[in-house]
Protein backbone atom coordinates (compact mmCIF):
# COMPACT_ATOMS: atom_id res chain seq x y z
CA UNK A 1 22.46 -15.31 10.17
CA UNK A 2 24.59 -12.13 9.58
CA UNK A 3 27.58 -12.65 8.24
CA UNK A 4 28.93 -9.10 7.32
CA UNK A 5 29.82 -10.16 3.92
CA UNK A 6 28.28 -9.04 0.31
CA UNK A 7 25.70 -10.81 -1.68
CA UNK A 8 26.60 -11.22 -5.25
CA UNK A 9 23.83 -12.04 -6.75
CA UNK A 10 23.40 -15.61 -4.45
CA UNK A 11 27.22 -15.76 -3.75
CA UNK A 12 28.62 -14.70 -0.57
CA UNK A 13 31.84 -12.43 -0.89
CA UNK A 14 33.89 -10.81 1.10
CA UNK A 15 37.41 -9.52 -0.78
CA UNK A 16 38.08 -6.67 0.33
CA UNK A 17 40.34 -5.38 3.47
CA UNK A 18 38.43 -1.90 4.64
CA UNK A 19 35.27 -2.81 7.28
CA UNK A 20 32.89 -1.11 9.83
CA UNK A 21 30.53 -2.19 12.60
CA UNK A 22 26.90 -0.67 13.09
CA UNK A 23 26.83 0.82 16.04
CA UNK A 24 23.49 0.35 19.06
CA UNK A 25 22.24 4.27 19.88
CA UNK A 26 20.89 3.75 22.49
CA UNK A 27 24.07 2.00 24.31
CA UNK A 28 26.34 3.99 22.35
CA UNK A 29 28.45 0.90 21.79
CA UNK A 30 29.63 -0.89 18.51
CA UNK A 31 27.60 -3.96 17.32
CA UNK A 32 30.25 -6.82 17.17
CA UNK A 33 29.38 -7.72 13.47
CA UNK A 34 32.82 -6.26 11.24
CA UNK A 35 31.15 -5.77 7.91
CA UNK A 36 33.36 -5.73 4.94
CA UNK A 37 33.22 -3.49 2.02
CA UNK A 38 32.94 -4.19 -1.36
CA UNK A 39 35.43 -3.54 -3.91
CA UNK A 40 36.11 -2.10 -7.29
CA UNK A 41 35.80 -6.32 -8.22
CA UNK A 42 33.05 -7.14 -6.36
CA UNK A 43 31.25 -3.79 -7.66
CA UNK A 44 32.22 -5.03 -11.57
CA UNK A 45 31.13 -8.26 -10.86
CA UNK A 46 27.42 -7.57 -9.92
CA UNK A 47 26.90 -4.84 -12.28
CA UNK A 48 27.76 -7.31 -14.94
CA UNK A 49 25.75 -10.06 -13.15
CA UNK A 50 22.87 -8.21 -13.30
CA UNK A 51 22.95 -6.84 -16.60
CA UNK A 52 23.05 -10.72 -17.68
CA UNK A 53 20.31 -11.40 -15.49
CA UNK A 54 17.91 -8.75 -17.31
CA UNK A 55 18.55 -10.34 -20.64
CA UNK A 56 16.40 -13.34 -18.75
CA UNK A 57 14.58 -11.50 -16.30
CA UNK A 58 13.12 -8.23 -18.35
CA UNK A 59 11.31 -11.72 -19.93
CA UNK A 60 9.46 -13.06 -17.09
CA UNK A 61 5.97 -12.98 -16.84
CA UNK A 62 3.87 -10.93 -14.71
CA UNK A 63 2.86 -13.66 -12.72
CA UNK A 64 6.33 -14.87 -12.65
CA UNK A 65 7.41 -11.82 -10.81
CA UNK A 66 4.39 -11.83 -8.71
CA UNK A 67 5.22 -14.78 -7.30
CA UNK A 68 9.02 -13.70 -6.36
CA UNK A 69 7.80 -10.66 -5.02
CA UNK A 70 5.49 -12.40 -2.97
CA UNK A 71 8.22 -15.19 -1.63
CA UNK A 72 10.28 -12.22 -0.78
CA UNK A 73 7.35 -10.88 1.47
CA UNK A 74 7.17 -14.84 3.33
CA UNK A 75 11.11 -14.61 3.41
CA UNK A 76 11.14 -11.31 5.31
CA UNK A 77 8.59 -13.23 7.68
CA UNK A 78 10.10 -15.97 8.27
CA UNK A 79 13.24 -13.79 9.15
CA UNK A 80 11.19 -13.57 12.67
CA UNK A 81 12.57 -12.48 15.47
CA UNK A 82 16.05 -12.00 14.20
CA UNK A 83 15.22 -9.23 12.05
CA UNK A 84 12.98 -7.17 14.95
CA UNK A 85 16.29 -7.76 17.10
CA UNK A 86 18.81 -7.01 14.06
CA UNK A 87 16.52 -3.56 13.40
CA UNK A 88 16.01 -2.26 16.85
CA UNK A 89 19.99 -2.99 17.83
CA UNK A 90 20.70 -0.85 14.86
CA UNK A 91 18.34 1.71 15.02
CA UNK A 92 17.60 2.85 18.86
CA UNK A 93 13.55 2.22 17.36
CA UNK A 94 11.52 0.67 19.34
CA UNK A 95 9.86 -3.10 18.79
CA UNK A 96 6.80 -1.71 17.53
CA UNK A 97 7.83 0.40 15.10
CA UNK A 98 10.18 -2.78 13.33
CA UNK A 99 7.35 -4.62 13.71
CA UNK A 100 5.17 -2.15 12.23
CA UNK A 101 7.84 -1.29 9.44
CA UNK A 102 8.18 -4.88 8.42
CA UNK A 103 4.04 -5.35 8.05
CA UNK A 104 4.42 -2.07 6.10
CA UNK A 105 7.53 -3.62 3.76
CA UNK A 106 5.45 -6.60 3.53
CA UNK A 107 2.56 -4.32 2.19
CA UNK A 108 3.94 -2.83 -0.78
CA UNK A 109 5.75 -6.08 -1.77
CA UNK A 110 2.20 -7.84 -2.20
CA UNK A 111 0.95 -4.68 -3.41
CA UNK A 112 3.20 -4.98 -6.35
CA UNK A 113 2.64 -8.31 -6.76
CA UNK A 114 -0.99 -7.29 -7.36
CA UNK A 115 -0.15 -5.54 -9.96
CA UNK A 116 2.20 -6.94 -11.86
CA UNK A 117 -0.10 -10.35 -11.68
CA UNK A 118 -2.08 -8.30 -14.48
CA UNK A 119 -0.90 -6.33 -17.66
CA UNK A 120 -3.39 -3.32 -17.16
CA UNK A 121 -0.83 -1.06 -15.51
CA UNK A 122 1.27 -0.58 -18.67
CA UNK A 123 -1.49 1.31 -20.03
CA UNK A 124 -1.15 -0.41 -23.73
CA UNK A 125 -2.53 1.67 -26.72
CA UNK A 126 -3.60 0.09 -30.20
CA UNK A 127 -4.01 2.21 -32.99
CA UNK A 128 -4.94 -0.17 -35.77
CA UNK A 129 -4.11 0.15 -39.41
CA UNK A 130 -6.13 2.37 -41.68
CA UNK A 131 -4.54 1.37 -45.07
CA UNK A 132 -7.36 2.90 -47.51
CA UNK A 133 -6.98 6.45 -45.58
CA UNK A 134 -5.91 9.28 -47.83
CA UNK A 135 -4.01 11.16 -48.61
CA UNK A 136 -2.01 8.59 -46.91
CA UNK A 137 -2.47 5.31 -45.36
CA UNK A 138 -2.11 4.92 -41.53
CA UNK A 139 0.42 1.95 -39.90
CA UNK A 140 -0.86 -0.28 -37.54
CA UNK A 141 0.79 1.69 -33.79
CA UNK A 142 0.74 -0.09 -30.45
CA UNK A 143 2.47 0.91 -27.51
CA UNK A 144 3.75 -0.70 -23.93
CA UNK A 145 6.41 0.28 -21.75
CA UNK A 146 9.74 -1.74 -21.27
CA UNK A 147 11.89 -2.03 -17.82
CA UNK A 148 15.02 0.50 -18.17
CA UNK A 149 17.69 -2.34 -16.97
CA UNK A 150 19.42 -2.68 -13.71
CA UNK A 151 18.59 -0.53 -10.97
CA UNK A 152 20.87 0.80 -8.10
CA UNK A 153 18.82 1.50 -5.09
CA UNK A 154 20.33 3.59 -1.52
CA UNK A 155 18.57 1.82 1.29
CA UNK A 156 17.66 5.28 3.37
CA UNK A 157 18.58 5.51 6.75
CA UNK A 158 15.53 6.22 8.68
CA UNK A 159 13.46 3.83 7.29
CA UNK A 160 15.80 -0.06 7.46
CA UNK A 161 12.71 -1.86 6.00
CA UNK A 162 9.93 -0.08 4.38
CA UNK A 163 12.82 2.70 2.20
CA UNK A 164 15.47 0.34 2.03
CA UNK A 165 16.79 -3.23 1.18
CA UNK A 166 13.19 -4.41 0.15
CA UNK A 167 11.57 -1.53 0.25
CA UNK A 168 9.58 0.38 -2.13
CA UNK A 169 12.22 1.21 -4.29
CA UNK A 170 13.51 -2.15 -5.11
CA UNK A 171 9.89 -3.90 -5.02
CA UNK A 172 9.30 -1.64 -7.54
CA UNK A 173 11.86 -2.06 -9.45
CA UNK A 174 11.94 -5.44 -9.55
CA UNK A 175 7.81 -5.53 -9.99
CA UNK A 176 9.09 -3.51 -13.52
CA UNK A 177 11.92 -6.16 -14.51
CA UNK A 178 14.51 -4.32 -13.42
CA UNK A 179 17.47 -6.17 -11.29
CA UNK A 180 18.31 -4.60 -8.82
CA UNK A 181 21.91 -3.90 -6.28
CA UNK A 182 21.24 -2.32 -2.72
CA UNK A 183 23.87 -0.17 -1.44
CA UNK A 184 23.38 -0.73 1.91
CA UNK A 185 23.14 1.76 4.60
CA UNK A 186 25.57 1.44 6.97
CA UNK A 187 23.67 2.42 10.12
CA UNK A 188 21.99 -0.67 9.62
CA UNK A 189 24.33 -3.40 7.56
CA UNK A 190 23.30 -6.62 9.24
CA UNK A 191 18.97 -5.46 8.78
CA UNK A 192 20.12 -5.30 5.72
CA UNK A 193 22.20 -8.60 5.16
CA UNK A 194 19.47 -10.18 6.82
CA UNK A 195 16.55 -9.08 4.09
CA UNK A 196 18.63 -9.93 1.05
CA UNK A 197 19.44 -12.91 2.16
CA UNK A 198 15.35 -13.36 2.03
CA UNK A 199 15.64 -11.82 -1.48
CA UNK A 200 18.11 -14.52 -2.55
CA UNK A 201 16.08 -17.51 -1.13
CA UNK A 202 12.98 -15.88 -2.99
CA UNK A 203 14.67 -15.68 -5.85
CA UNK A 204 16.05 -18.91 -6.08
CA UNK A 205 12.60 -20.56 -5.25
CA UNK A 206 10.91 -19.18 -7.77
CA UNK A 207 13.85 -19.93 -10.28
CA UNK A 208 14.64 -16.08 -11.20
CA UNK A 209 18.24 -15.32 -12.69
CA UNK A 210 21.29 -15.22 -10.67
CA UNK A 211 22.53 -11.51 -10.42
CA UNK A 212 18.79 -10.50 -10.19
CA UNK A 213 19.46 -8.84 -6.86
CA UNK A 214 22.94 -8.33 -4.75
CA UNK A 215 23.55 -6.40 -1.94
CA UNK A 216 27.04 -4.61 -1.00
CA UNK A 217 28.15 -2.79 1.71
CA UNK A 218 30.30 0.34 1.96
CA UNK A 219 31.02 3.68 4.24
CA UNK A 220 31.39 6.87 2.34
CA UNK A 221 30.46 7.78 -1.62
CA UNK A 222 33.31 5.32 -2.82
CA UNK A 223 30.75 2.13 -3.37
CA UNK A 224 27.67 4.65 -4.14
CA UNK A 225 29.57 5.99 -7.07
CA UNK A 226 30.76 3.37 -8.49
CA UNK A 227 27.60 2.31 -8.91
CA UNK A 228 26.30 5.25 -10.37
CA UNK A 229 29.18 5.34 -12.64
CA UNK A 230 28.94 1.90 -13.81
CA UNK A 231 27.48 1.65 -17.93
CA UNK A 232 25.73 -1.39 -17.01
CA UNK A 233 23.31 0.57 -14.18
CA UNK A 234 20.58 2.52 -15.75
CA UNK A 235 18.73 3.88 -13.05
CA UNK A 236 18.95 4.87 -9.50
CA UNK A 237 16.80 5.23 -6.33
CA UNK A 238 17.44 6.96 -3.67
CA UNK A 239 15.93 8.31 0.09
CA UNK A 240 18.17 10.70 2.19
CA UNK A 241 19.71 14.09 2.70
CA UNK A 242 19.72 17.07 -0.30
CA UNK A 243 23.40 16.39 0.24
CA UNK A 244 24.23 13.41 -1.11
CA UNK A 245 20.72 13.51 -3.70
CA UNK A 246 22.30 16.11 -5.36
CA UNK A 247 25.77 14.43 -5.49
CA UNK A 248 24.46 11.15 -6.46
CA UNK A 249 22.07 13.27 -9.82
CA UNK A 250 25.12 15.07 -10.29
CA UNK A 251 27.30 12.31 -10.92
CA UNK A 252 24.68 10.33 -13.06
CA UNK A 253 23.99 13.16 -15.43
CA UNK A 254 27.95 13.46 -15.71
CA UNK A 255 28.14 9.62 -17.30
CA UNK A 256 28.52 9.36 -20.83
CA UNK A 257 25.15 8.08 -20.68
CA UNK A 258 23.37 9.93 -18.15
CA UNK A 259 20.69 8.00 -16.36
CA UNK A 260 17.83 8.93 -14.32
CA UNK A 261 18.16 9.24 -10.66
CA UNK A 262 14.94 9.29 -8.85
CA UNK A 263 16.08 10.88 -5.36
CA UNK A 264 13.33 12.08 -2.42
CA UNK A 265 15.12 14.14 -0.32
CA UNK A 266 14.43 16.69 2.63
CA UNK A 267 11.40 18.71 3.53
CA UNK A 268 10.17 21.06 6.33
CA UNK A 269 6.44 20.09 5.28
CA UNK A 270 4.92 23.88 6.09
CA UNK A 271 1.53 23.63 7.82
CA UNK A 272 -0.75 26.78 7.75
CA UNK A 273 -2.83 27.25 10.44
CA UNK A 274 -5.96 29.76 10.51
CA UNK A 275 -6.82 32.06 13.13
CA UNK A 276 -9.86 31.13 13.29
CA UNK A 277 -9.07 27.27 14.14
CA UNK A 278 -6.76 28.32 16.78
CA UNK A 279 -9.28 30.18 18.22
CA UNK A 280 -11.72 27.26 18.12
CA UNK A 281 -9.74 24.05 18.69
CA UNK A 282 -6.21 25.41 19.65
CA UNK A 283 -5.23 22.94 22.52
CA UNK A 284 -6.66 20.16 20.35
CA UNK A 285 -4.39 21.15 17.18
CA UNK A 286 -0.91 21.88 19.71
CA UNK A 287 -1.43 18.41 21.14
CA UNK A 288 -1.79 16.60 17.74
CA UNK A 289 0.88 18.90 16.45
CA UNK A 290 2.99 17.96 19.79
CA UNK A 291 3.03 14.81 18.82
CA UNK A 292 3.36 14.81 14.88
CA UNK A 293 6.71 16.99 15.58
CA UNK A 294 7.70 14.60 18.06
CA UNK A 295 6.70 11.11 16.53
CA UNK A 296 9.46 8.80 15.43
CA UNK A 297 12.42 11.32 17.24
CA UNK A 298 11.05 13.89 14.20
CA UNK A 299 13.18 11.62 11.76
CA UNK A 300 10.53 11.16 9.20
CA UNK A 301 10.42 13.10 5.57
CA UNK A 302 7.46 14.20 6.08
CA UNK A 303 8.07 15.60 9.63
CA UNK A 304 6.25 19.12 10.42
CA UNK A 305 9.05 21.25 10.67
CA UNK A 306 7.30 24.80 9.70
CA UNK A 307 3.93 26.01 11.05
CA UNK A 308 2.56 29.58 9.46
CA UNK A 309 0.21 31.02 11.00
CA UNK A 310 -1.06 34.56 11.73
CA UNK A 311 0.13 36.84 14.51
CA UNK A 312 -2.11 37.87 17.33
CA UNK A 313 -2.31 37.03 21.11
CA UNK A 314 -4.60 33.91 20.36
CA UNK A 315 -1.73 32.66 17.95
CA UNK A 316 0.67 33.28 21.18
CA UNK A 317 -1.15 31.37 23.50
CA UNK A 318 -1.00 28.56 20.87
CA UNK A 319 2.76 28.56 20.32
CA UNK A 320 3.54 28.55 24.21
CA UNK A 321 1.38 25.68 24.56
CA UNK A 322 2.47 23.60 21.30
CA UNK A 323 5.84 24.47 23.05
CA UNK A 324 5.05 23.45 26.90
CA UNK A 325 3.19 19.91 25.31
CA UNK A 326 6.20 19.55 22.53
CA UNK A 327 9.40 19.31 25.42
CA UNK A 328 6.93 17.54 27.64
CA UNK A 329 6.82 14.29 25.67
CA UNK A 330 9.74 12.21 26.51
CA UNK A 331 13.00 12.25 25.00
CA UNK A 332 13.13 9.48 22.24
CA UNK A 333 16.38 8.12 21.21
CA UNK A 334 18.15 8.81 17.82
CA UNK A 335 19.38 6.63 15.01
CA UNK A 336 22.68 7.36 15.04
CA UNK A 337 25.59 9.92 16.29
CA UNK A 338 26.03 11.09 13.45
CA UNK A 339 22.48 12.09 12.87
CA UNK A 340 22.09 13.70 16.79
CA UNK A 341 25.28 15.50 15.69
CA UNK A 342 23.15 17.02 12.83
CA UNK A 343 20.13 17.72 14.64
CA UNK A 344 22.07 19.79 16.94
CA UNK A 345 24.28 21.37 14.64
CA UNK A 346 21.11 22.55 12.52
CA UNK A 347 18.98 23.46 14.95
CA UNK A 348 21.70 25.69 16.50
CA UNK A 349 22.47 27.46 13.22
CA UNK A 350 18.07 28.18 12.50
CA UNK A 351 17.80 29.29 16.27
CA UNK A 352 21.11 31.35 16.07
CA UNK A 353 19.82 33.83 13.09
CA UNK A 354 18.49 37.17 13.52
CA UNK A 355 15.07 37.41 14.76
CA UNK A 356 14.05 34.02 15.80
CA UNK A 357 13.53 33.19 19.32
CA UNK A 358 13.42 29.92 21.11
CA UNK A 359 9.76 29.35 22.67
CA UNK A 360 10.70 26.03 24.73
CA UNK A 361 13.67 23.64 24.67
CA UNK A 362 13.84 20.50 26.57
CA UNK A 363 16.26 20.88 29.47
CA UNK A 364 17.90 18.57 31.81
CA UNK A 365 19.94 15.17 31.81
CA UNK A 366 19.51 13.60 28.13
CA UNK A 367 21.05 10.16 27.35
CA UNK A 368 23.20 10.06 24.95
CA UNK A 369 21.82 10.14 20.94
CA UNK A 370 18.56 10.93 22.54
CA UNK A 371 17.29 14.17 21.19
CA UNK A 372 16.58 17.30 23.24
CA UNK A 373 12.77 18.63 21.30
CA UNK A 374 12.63 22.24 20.72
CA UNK A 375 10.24 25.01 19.37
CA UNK A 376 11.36 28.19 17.94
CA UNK A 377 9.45 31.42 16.37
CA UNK A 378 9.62 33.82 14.01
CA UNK A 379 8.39 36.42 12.62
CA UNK A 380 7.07 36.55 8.81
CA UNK A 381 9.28 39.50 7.96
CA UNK A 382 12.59 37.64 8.98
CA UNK A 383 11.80 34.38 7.98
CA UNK A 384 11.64 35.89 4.37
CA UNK A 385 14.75 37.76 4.77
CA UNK A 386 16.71 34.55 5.10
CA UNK A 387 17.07 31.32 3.85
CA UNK A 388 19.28 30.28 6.60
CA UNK A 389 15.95 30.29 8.63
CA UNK A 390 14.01 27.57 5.83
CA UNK A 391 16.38 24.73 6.22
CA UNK A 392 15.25 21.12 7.45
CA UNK A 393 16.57 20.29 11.02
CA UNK A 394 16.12 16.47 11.13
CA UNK A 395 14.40 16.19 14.50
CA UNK A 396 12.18 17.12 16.75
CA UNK A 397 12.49 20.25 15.68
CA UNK A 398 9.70 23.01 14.29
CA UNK A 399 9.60 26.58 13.32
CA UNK A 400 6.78 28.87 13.74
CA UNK A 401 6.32 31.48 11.92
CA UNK A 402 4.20 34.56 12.65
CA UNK A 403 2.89 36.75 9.39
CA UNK A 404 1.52 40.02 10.13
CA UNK A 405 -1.64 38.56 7.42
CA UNK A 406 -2.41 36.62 4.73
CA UNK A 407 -0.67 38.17 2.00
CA UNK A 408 2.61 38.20 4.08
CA UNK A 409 1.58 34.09 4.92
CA UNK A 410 1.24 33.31 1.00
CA UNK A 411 4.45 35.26 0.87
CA UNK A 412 6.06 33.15 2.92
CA UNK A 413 4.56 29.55 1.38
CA UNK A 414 5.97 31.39 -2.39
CA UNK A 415 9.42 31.83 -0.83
CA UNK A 416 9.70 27.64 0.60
CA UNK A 417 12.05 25.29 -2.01
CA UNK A 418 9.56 22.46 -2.79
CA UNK A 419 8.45 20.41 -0.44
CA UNK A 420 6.56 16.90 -0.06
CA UNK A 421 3.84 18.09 1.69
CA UNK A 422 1.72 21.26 3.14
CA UNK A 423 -1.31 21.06 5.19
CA UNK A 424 -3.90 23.43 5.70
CA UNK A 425 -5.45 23.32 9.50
CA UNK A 426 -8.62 25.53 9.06
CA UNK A 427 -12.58 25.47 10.01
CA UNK A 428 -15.20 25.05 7.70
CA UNK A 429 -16.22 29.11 7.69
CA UNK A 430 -12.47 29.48 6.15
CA UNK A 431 -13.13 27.31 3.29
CA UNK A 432 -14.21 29.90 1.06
CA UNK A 433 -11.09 32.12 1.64
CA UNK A 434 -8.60 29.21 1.03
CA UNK A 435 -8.34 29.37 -2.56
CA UNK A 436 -5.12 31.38 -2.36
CA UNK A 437 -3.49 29.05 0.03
CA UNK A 438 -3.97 25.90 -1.78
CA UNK A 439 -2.71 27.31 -5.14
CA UNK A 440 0.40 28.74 -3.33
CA UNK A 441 0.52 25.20 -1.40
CA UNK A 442 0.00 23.23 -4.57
CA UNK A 443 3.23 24.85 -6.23
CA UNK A 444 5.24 24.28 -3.71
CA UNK A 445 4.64 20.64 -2.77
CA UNK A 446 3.62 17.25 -3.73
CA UNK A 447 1.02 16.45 -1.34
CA UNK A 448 -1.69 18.84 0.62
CA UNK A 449 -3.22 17.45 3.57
CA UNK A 450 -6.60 19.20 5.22
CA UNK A 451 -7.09 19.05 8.92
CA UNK A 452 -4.58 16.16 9.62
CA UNK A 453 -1.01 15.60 10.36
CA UNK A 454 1.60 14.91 7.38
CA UNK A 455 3.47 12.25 9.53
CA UNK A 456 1.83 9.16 8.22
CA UNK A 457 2.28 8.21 4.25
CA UNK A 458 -0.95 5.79 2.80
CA UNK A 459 0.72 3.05 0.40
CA UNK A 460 -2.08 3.13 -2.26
CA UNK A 461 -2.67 4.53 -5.71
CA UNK A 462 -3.78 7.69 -5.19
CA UNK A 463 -0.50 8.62 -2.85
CA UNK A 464 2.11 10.93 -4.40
CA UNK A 465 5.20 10.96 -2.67
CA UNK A 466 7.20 13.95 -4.03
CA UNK A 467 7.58 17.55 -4.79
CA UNK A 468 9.06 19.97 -6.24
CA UNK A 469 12.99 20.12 -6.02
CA UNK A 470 14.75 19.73 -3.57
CA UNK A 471 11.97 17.44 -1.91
CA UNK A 472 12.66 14.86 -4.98
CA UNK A 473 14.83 14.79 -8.12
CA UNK A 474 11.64 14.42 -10.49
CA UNK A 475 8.64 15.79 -9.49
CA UNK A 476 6.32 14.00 -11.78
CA UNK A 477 6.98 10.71 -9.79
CA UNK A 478 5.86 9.10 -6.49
CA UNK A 479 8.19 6.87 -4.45
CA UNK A 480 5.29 5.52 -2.31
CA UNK A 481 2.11 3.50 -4.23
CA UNK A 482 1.78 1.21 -7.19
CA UNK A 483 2.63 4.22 -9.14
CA UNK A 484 6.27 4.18 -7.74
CA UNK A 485 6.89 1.34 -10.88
CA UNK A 486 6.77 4.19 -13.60
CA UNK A 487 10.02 5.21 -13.01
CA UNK A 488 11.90 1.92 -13.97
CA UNK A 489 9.92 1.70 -17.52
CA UNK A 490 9.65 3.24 -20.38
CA UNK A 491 7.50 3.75 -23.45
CA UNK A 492 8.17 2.08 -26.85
CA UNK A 493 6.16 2.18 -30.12
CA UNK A 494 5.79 -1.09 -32.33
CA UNK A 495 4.56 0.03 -35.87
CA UNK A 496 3.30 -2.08 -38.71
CA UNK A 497 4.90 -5.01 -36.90
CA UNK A 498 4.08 -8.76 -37.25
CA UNK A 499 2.00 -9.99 -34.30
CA UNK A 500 4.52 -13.01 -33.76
CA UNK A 501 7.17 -10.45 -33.09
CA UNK A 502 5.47 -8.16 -30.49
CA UNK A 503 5.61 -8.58 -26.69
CA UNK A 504 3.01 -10.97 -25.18
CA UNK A 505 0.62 -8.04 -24.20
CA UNK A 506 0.46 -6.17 -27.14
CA UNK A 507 -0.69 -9.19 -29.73
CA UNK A 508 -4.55 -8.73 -28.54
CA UNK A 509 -6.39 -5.30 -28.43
């Protein structure tokens, strides 16, 4: 049941006098749920909650957070129906993709689970005592990695289960021993109400401390940042705009204490297409590409928003029909106003500048907050004589650029910010004159994908989700995969210390 109040820790609260309603895209109506923000109290109260709760929770065994991890996961479940309805009401998405989301957010919680459930990810080193070594003896060193303390995590707007209130950020988290409190998005307050109230009723079956996880609501940066100000949070995660990213690492690394944000922000996700593979499977690649651009209303990360390729008439027979088979797929609705607002206003200012030219734009009647696709061109020497031209348009929305040749298309890839993907779309006779292309590619982004589409993110191991500022905060970490836990630990070395005194997993090497 949504109640629009605020979960501290297993409490609900509601003391505060400012409130907002979620609002249905694709009626363009207010949901009737009045959701009240938390204040300055309500903030102080679950910070210091959950740094109580880490005192007892930083303690639990692996298994022990296994099993609350995995309770969350037959929470969210037995949410049912209510959730799907909650998450398409607040989103415009479709059935499908909540349904598809939720098996997805149930994924990565049993996924960490897994791992936890064993103490092989800390990667514990022994180095044991060597006492007759000269010219000096050598201490007994072993090393593990600790949880960093409570976590606040930004659940992201386009993603209301996998990237937010049990997403990956706060399964991993809380896989680490971190506590965690979810700033709600407020595009999608009651999804959101609805999963922590699984979280609490997880948590308070498998006994875990009160204050372990809350969940407060707010408009604006006034909750956000008082959050990120607070000395008792010493971490943050975070999935949205370069906008508020940046505002949110700004104002951590301001605290007395700065604290790591871990932030994955926006992309354009450039995809460089050969000559050569136009000429042999161009319909084939403007129909996948069609699609990719046009998949989800364009409002993923890893959306293709920039396709380089090489000019020639075979590269302009491609763009008009990537353009014809883009506008023909049917209008898809958008999450939010606020975010069709956006799309337009940023795809106006990239097709206003100098030089680029609109190939095809959907026309006719569009509902309201349903987005109007749209493929524009340009050529290499413009693009690279403005940045206005590289930034992200949030959409269904894609740039491509025409180089004169390769050295002006490497050009090009050298000039991008950093990015979470690029993708090379080439035939096996180009392999051999890649080289170039993927070591431009690989210093620009986080992920390189051959012959496929980025759209699509694999939760495993081997998955880096990340880049290069501005496509995340910290490049050397992955918000997607088991490997997303790294950046809620951190090392510590016990020397010459007695084995009664040392954590569980280092007494045996």
């Amino acid at each position: 049941m949504i109640t629009g109040k605020n979960y501290i820790g297993n409490k609900l609260s509601a003391l505060g006098t400012i409130s907002h309603k979620t609002i249905n895209p694709k009626l363009n109506i207010e949901n009737p749920t009045k959701f009240i923000e938390a204040t300055s109290e309500e903030i102080e109260e679950a910070a210091q909650l959950a740094s109580q709760a880490f005192k007892v929770y930083r303690k639990v065994s692996g298994k022990g957070k296994a099993a609350f991890l995995n309770a969350i996961a037959d929470e969210i479940l037995a949410l049912d129906q209510e959730l799907i309805d909650a998450y398409t009401t607040e989103s415009g998405l479709p059935e499908g993709r909540a349904i598809g989301e939720r098996g997805r957010t149930i994924m990565q919680l049993k996924s960490f689970a897994d791992l936890v459930s064993k103490e092989n990810w800390k990667n514990n080193s022994f180095d044991e005592a060597i006492p007759e070594r000269q010219p000096l003896p050598k201490d007994d060193l072993r090393k593990t990695v600790i949880p960093l303390g409570p976590v606040v995590v930004f659940g992201a707007s386009n993603f209301p289960l996998a990237f937010s209130t049990a997403g990956g950020d706060t399964a991993s988290a809380l896989a680490a021993g971190c506590p965690v409190i979810l700033k709600a998005h407020e595009m999608h307050s009651g999804t959101s109400e609805l999963v922590a109230s699984a979280i609490i009723k997880a948590a308070e079956k498998t006994s875990m401390p009160n204050g372990v996880f809350s969940q407060l609501s707010g408009r604006g940066p006034v909750v956000g940042s008082a959050l990120v100000n607070h000395p008792k949070v010493k971490a943050v995660g975070f999935t949205g705009s370069i906008g508020a990213g940046r505002a949110i690492f700004n104002l951590a690394s301001m605290r007395e204490e700065p604290i790591p944000v871990y932030a994955e922000m926006g992309s354009i996700n450039p995809v460089v297409i050969t000559p050569r593979a136009i000429d042999v499977r161009g319909e084939a690649i403007a129909t996948n590409y069609a699609s990719s651009i046009t998949v989800g209303t364009g409002q993923f990360c890893t959306n293709p928003g920039l396709l380089i390729t090489i000019e020639g008439d075979k590269t302009d027979d491609f763009i008009q029909d990537l353009a014809k088979k883009t506008v023909a797929i049917e209008p898809q609705c958008m999450l939010h106003p606020n975010i069709k607002a956006g799309f337009e206003k940023n795809g106006e200012i990239v097709s206003s500048q100098k030089g680029v030219k609109t190939v095809a734009k959907m026309e006719g009647e569009i509902k309201n907050n349903f987005a109007a696709s749209q493929i524009v061109t340009v050529s290499g020497v413009d693009f690279l004589a403005n940045a206005k031209i590289h930034q992200e348009v949030f959409g269904p929305f894609s740039l491509v650029v025409k180089s004169k040749d390769e050295a002006q298309l490497i050009e090009v890839i050298e000039a991008l910010e950093g990015q979470l993907t690029g993708t090379i779309i080439a035939e096996k006779e180009d392999v051999e004159n890649l080289i170039d292309i993927v070591d431009a590619l690989s210093n620009r982004v986080g992920r390189i994908i051959f012959n496929g589409v980025p759209t699509g993110v694999e939760v495993c191991p081997s998955m880096h989700h990340g880049g290069p500022y501005p496509a995340s905060s910290d490049s050397k970490f992955t918000s997607v995969g088991v490997d997303a836990i790294y950046r809620w630990v951190r090392p510590v070395s016990y020397q010459s210390f007695p084995t009664e005194l040392l954590p569980e997993s280092l007494k045996n090497n």
